[in-house]
C-alpha atoms as a PDB file:
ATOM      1  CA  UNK A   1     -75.571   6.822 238.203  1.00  0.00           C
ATOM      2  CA  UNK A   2     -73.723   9.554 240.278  1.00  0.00           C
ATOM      3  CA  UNK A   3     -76.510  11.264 242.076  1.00  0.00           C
ATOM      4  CA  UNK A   4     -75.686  10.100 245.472  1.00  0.00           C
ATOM      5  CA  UNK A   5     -77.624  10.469 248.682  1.00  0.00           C
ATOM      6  CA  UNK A   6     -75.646  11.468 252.228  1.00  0.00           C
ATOM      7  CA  UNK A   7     -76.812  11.467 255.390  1.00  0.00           C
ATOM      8  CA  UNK A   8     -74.883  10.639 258.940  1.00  0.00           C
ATOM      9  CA  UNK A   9     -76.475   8.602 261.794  1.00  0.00           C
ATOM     10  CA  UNK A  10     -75.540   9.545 265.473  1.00  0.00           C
ATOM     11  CA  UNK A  11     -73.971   6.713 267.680  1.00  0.00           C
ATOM     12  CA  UNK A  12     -74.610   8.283 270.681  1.00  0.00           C
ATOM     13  CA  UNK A  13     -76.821   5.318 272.505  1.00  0.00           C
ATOM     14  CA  UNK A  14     -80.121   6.936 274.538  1.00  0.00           C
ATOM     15  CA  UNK A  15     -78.021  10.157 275.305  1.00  0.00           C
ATOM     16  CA  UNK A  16     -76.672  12.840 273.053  1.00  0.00           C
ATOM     17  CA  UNK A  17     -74.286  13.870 275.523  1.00  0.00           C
ATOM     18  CA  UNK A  18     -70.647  13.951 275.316  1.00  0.00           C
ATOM     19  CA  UNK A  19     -68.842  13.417 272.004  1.00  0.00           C
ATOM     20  CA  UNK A  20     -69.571   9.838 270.299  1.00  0.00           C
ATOM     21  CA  UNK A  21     -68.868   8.483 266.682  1.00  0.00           C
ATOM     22  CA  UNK A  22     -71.403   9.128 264.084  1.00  0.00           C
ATOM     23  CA  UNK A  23     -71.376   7.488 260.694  1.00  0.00           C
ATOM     24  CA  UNK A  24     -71.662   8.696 257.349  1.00  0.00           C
ATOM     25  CA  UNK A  25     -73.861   6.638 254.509  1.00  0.00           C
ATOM     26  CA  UNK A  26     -73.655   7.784 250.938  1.00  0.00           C
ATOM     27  CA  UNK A  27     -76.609   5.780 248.489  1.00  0.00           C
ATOM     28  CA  UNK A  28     -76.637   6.414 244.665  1.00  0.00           C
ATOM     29  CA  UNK A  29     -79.820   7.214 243.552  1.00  0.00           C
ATOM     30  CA  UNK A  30     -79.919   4.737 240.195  1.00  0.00           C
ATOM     31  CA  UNK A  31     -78.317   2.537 241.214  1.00  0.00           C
ATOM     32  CA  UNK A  32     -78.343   1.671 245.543  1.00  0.00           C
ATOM     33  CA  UNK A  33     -74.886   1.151 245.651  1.00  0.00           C
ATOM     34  CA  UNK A  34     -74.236   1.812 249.170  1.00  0.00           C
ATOM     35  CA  UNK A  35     -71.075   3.737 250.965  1.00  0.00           C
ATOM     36  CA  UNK A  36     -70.590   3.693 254.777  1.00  0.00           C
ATOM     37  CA  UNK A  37     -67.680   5.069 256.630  1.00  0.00           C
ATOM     38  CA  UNK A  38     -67.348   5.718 261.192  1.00  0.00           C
ATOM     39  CA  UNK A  39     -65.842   9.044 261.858  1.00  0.00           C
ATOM     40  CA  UNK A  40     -64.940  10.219 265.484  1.00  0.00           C
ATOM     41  CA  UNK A  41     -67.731  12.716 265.369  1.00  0.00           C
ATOM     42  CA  UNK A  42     -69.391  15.085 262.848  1.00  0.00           C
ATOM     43  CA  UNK A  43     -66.913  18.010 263.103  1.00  0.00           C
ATOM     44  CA  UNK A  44     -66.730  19.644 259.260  1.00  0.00           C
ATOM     45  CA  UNK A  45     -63.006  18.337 258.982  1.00  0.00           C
ATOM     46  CA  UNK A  46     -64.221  14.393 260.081  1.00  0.00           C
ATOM     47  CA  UNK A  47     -67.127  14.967 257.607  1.00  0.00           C
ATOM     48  CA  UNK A  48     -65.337  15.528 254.646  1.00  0.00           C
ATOM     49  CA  UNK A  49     -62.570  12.865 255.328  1.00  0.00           C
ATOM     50  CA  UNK A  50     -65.447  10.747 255.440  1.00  0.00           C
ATOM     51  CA  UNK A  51     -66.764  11.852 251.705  1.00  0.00           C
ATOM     52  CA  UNK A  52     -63.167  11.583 250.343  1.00  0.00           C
ATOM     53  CA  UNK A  53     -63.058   7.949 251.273  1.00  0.00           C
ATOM     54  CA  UNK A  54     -66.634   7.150 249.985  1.00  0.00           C
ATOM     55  CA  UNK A  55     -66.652   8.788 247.011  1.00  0.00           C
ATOM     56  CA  UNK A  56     -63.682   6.332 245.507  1.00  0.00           C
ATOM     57  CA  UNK A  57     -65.631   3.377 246.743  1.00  0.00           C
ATOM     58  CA  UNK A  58     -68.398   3.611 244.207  1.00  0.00           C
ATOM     59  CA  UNK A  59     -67.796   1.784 240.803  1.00  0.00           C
ATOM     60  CA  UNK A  60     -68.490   4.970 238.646  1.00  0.00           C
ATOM     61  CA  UNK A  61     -67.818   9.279 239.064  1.00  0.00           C
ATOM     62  CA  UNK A  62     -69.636  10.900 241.660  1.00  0.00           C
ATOM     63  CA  UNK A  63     -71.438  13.668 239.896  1.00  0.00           C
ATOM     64  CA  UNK A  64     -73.825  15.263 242.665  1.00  0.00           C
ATOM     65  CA  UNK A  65     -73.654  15.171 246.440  1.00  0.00           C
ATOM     66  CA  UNK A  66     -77.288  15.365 247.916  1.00  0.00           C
ATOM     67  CA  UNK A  67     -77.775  16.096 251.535  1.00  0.00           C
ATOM     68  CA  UNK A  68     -79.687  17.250 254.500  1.00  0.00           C
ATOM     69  CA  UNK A  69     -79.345  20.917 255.996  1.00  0.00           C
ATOM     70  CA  UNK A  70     -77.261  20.003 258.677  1.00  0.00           C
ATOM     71  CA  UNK A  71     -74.190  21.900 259.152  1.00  0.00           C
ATOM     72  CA  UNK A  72     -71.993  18.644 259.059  1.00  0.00           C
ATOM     73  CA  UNK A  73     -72.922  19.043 255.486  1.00  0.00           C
ATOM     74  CA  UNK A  74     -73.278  22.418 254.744  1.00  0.00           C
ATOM     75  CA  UNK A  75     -70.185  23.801 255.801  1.00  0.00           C
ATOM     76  CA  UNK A  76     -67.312  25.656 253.979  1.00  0.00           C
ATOM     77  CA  UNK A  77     -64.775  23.212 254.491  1.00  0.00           C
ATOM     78  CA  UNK A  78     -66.625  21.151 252.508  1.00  0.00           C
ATOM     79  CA  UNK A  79     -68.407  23.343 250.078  1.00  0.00           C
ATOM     80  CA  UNK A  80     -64.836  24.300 248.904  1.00  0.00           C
ATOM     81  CA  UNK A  81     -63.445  20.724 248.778  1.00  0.00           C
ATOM     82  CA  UNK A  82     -67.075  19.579 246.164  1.00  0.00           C
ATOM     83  CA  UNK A  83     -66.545  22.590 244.079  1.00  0.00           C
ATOM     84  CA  UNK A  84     -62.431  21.339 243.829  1.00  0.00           C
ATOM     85  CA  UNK A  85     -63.841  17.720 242.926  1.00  0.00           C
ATOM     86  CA  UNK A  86     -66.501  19.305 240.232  1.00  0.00           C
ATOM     87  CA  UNK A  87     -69.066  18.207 242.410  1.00  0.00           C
ATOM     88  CA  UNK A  88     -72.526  19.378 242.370  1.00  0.00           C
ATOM     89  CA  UNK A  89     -74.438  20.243 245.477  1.00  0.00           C
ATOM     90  CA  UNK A  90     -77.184  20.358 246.469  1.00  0.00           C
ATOM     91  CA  UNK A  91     -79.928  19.825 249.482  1.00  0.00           C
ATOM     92  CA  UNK A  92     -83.306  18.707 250.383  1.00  0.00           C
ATOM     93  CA  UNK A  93     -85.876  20.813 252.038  1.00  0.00           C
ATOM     94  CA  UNK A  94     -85.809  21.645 255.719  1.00  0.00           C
ATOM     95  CA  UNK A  95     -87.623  19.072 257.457  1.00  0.00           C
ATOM     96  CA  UNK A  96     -89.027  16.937 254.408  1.00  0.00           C
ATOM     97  CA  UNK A  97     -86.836  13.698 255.203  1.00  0.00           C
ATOM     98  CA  UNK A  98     -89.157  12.202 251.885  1.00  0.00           C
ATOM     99  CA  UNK A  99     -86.671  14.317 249.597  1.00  0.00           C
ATOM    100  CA  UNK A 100     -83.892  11.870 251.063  1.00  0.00           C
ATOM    101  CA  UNK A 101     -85.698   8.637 251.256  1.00  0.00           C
ATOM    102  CA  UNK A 102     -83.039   6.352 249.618  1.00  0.00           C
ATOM    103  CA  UNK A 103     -80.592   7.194 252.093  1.00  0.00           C
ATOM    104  CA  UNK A 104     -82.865   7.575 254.904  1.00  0.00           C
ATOM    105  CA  UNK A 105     -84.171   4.132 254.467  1.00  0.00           C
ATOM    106  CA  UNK A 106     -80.286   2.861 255.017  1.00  0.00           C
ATOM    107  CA  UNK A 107     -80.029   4.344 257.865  1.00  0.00           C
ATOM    108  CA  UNK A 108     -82.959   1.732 259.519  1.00  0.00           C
ATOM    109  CA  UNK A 109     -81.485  -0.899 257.014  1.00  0.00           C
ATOM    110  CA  UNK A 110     -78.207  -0.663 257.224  1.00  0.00           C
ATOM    111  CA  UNK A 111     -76.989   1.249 259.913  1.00  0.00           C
ATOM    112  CA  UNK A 112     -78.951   0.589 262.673  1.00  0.00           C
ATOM    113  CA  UNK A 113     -79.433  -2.927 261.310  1.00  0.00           C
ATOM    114  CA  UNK A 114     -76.125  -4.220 261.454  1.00  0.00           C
ATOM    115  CA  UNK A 115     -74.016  -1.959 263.886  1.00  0.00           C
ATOM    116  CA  UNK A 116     -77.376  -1.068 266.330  1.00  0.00           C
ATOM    117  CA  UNK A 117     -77.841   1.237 268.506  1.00  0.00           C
ATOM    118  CA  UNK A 118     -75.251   1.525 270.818  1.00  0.00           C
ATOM    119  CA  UNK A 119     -72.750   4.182 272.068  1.00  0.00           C
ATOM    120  CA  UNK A 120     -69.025   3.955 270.268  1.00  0.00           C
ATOM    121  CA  UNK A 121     -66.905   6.973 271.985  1.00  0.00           C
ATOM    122  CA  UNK A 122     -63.942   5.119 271.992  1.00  0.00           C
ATOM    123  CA  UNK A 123     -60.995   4.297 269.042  1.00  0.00           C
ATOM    124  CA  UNK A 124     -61.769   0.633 269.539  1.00  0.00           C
ATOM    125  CA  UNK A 125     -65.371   0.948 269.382  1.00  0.00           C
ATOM    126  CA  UNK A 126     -65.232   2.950 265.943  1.00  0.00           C
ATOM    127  CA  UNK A 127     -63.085   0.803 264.407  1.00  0.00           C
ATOM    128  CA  UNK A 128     -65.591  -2.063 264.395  1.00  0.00           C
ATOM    129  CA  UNK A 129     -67.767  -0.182 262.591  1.00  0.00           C
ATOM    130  CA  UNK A 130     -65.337   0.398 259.805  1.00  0.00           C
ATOM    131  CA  UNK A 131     -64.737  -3.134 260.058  1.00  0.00           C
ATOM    132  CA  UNK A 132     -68.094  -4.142 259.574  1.00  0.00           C
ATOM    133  CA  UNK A 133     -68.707  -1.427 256.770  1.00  0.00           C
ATOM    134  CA  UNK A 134     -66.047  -2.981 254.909  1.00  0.00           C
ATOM    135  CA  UNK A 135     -67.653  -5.809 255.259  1.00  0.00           C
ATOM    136  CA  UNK A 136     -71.645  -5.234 254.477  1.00  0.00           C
ATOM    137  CA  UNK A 137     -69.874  -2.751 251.640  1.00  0.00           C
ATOM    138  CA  UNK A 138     -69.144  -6.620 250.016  1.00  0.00           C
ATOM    139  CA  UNK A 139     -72.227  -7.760 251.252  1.00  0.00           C
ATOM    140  CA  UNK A 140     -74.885  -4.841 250.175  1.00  0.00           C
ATOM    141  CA  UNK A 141     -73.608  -4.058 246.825  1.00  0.00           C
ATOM    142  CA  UNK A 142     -72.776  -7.266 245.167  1.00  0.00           C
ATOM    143  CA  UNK A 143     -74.503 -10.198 246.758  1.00  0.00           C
ATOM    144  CA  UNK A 144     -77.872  -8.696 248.335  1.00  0.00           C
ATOM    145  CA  UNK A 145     -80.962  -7.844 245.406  1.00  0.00           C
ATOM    146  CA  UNK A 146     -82.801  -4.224 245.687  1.00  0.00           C
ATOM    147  CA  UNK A 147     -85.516  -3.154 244.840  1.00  0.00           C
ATOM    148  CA  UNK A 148     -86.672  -0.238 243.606  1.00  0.00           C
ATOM    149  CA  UNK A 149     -89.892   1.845 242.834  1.00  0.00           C
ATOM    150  CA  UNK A 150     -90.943   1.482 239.495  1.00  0.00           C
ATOM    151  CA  UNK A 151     -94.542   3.421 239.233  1.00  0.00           C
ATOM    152  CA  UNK A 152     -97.466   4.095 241.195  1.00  0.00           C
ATOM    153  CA  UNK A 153    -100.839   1.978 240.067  1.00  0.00           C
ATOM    154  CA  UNK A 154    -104.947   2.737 240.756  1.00  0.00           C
ATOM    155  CA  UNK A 155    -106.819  -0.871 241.388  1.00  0.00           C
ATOM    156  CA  UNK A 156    -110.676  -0.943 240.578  1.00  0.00           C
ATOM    157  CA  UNK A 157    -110.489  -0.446 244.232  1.00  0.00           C
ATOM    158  CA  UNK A 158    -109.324   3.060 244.178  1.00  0.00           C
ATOM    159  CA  UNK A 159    -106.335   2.286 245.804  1.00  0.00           C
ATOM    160  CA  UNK A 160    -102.715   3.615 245.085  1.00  0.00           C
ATOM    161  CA  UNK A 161    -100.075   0.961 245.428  1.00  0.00           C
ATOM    162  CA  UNK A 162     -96.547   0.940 244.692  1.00  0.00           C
ATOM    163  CA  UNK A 163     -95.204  -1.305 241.827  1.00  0.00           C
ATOM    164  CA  UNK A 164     -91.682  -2.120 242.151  1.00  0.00           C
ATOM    165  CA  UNK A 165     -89.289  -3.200 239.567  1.00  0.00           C
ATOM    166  CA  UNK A 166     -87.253  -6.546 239.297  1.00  0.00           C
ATOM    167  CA  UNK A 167     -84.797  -7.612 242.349  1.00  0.00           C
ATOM    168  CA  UNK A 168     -81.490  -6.932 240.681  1.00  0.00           C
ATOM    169  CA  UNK A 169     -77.512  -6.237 242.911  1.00  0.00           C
ATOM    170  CA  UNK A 170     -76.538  -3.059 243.441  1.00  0.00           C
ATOM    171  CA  UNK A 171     -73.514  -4.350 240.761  1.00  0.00           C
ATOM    172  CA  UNK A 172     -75.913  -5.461 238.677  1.00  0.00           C
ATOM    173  CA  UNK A 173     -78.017  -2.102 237.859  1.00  0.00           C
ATOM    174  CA  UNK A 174     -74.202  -0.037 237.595  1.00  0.00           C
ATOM    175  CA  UNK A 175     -73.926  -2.777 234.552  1.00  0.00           C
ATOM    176  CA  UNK A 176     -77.201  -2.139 233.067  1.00  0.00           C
ATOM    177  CA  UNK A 177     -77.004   1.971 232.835  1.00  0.00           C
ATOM    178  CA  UNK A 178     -73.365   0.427 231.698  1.00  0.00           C
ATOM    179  CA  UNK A 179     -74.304  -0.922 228.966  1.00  0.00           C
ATOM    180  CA  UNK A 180     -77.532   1.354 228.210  1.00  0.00           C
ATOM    181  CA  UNK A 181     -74.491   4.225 228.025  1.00  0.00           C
ATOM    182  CA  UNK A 182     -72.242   2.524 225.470  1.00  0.00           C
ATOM    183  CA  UNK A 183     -75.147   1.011 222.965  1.00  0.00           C
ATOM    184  CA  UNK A 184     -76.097   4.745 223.196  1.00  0.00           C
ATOM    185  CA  UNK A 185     -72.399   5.537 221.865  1.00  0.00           C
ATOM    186  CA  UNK A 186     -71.419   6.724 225.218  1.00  0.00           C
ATOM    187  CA  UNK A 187     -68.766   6.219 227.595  1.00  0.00           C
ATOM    188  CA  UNK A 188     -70.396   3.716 229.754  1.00  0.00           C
ATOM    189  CA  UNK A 189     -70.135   4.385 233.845  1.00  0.00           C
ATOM    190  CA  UNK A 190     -67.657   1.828 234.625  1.00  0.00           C
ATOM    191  CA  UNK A 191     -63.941   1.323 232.893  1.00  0.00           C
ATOM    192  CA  UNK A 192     -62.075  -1.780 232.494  1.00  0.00           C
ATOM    193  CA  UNK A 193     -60.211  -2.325 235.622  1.00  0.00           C
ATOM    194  CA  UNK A 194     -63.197  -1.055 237.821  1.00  0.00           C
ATOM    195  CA  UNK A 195     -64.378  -3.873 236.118  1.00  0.00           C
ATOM    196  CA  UNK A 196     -61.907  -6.293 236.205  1.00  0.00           C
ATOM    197  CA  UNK A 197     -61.905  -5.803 240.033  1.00  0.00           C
ATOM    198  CA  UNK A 198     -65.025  -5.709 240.894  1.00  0.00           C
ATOM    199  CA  UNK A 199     -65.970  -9.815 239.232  1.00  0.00           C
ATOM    200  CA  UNK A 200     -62.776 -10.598 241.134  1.00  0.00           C
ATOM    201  CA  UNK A 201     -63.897  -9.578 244.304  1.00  0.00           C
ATOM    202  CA  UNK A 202     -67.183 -11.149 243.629  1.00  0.00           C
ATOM    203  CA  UNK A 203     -65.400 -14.410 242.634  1.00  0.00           C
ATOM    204  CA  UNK A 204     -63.189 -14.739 245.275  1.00  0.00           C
ATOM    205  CA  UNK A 205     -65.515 -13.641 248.441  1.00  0.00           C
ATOM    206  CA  UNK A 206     -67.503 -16.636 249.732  1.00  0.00           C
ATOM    207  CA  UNK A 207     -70.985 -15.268 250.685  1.00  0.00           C
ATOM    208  CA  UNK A 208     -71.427 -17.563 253.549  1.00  0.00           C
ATOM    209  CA  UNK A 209     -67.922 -16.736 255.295  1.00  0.00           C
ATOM    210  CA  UNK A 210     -69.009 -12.911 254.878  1.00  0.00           C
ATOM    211  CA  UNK A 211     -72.008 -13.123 256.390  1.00  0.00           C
ATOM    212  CA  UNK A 212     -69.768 -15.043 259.697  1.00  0.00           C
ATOM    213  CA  UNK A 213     -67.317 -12.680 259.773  1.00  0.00           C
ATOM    214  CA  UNK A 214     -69.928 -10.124 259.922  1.00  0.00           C
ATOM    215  CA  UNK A 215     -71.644 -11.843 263.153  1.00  0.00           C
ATOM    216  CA  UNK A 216     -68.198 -11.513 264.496  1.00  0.00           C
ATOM    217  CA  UNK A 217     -67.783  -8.224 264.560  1.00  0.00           C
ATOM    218  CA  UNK A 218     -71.625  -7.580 265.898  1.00  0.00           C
ATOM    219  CA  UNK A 219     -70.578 -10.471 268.561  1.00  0.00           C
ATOM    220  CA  UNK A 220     -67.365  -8.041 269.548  1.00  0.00           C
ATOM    221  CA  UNK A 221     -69.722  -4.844 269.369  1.00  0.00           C
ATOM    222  CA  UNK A 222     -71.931  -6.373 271.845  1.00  0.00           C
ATOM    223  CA  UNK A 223     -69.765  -7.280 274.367  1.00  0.00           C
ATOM    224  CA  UNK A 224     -68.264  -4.078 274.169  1.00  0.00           C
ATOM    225  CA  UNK A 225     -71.448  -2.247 275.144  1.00  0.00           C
ATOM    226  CA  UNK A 226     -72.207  -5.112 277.856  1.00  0.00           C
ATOM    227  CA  UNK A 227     -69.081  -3.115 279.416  1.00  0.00           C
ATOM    228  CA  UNK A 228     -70.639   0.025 278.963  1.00  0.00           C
ATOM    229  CA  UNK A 229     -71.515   2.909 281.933  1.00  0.00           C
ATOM    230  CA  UNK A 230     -74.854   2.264 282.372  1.00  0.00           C
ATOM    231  CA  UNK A 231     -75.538   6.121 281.747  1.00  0.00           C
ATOM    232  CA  UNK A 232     -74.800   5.102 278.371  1.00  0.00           C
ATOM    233  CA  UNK A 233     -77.071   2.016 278.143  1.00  0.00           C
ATOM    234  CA  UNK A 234     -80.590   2.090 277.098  1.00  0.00           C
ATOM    235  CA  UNK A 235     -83.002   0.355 278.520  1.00  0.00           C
ATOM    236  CA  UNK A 236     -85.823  -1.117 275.733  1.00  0.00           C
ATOM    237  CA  UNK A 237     -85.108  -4.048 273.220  1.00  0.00           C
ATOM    238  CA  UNK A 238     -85.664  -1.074 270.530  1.00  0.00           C
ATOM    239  CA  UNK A 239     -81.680   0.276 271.428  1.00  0.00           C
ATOM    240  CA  UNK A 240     -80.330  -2.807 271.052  1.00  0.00           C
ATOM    241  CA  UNK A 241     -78.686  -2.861 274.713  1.00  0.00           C
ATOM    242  CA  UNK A 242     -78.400  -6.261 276.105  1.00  0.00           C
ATOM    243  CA  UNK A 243     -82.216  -6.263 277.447  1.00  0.00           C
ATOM    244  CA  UNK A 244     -84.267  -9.547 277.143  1.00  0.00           C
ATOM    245  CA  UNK A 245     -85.360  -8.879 273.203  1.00  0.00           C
ATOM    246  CA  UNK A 246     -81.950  -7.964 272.275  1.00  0.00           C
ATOM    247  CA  UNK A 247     -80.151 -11.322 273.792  1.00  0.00           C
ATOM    248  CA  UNK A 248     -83.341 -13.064 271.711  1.00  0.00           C
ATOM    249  CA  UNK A 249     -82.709 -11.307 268.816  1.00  0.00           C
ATOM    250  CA  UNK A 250     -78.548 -11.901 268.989  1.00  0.00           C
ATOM    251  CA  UNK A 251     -79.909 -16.076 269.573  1.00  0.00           C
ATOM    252  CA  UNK A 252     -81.759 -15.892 266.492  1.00  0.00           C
ATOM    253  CA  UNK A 253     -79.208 -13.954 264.385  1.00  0.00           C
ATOM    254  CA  UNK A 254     -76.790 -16.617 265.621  1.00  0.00           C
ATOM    255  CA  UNK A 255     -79.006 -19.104 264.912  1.00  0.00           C
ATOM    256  CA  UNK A 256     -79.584 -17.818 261.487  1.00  0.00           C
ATOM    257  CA  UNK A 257     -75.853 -18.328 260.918  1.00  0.00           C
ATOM    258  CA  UNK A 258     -75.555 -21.345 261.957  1.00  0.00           C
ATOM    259  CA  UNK A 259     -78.051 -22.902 259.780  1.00  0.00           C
ATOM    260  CA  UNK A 260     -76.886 -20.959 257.081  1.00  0.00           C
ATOM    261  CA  UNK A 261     -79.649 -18.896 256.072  1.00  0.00           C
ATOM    262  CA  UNK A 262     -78.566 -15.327 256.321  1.00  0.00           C
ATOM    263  CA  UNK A 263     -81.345 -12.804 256.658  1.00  0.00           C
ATOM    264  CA  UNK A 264     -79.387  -9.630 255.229  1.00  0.00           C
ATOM    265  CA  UNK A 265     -79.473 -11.713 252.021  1.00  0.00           C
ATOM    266  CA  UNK A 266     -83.033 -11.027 251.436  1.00  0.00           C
ATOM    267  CA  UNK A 267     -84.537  -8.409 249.179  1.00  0.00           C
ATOM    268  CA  UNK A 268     -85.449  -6.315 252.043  1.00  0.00           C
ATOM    269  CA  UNK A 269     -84.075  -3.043 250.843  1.00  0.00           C
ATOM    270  CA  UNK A 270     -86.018  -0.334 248.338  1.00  0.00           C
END
């Protein structure tokens, strides 16, 4: 653990025009515990504000900071502030988004799955999305299972196919390298009151209420982008703008919570 993934997803609605919010998701490698955080826009300064409030979120050191070549990323600013924070860096290769596919695959998964694809240019529509990544932070990392690649197998068919290892949390791998560390006479990844903290939170959040409160904040988010311009609207259920498969898919996610059966529980992420 401590090899973590960054990337930042634009949310700029069907036109990148203008200035809009973007938001910045930080995945550890290991482990899939999973950082979001809304910033006004991806200005160098905004950028890495952003990475000093994720980094303290994750249960262990931050060791390595992997990202794109964008120059929200590769910047001075924040070059300067890693190498302060003994912070390795380091990138993927221009234009081989496979180098970055943990954090990549959050950005479908998480991002665009629970705050959609709307345009937030405005202070009240990016503070929902911090809401709601304070929220799914809860949600992702110590209720919902992972998977995660384990090998790659042959049949007698000739096939490749992807084995993938047991559904475990997020919390739940952090205490397995955890423990791996210290019966190795190590220093283990997590210290006592990281600990201590972390099973309080888990016993005193009530899965079921989360997953409500999170449906309230999408509720708000889509009423604010009802009120839109309609420059900034898109028009296919794929953006997620109030067309006819985006009211279905807001009745079923509704529905979903009403009958208590809560699909970002599922093992859905690898």
């Amino acid at each position: 653990p401590g090899l973590a993934e960054a990337d930042t997803v634009a949310h700029c609605g069907p036109r990148a025009r203008g200035e809009f919010a973007r938001t910045l998701t930080m995945v550890d490698y290991a482990t899939n515990w999973t950082v979001s955080v809304t910033v006004r826009n991806n200005a160098k300064s905004n950028i890495r504000r952003a990475v000093d409030l994720a980094i303290p979120l994750f249960p262990f050191p931050v060791t390595c900071f992997d990202s794109d070549n964008g120059t929200e990323s590769v910047n001075d600013e924040l070059i300067d502030w890693l190498q302060h924070k003994d912070i390795e860096q380091t990138r993927s290769r221009p234009y081989r988004k496979d180098d970055q596919a943990t954090v990549e695959s959050r950005n479908n998964h998480v991002v665009r799955r629970f705050a959609f694809y709307w345009r937030y240019d405005t202070e009240e529509q990016r503070d929902l999305p911090d809401r709601l990544w304070a929220k799914t932070y809860l949600l992702l990392n110590l209720f919902t299972p992972t998977r995660k690649p384990a090998r790659i197998e042959q049949g007698r068919d000739g096939r490749r196919r992807t084995v993938y290892d047991r559904p475990r949390t997020p919390w739940a791998r952090v205490l397995e390298y955890d423990a791996a560390s210290r019966a190795d006479g190590g220093r283990g990844y997590v210290d006592d009151a990281t600990r201590t903290r972390i099973e309080n939170l888990i016993a005193s959040t009530n899965p079921a209420r989360l997953g409500r409160e999170i449906a309230a904040i999408q509720d708000e988010l889509e009423r604010l982008s009802a009120n839109a311009p309609k420059a900034w609207r898109a028009t296919g259920p794929g953006h997620g703008i109030l067309g006819k498969g985006d009211r279905t898919h807001a009745r079923r996610r509704r529905t979903r919570q009403q009958i208590g059966t809560q699909a970002p529980f599922r093992a859905h992420l690898q």
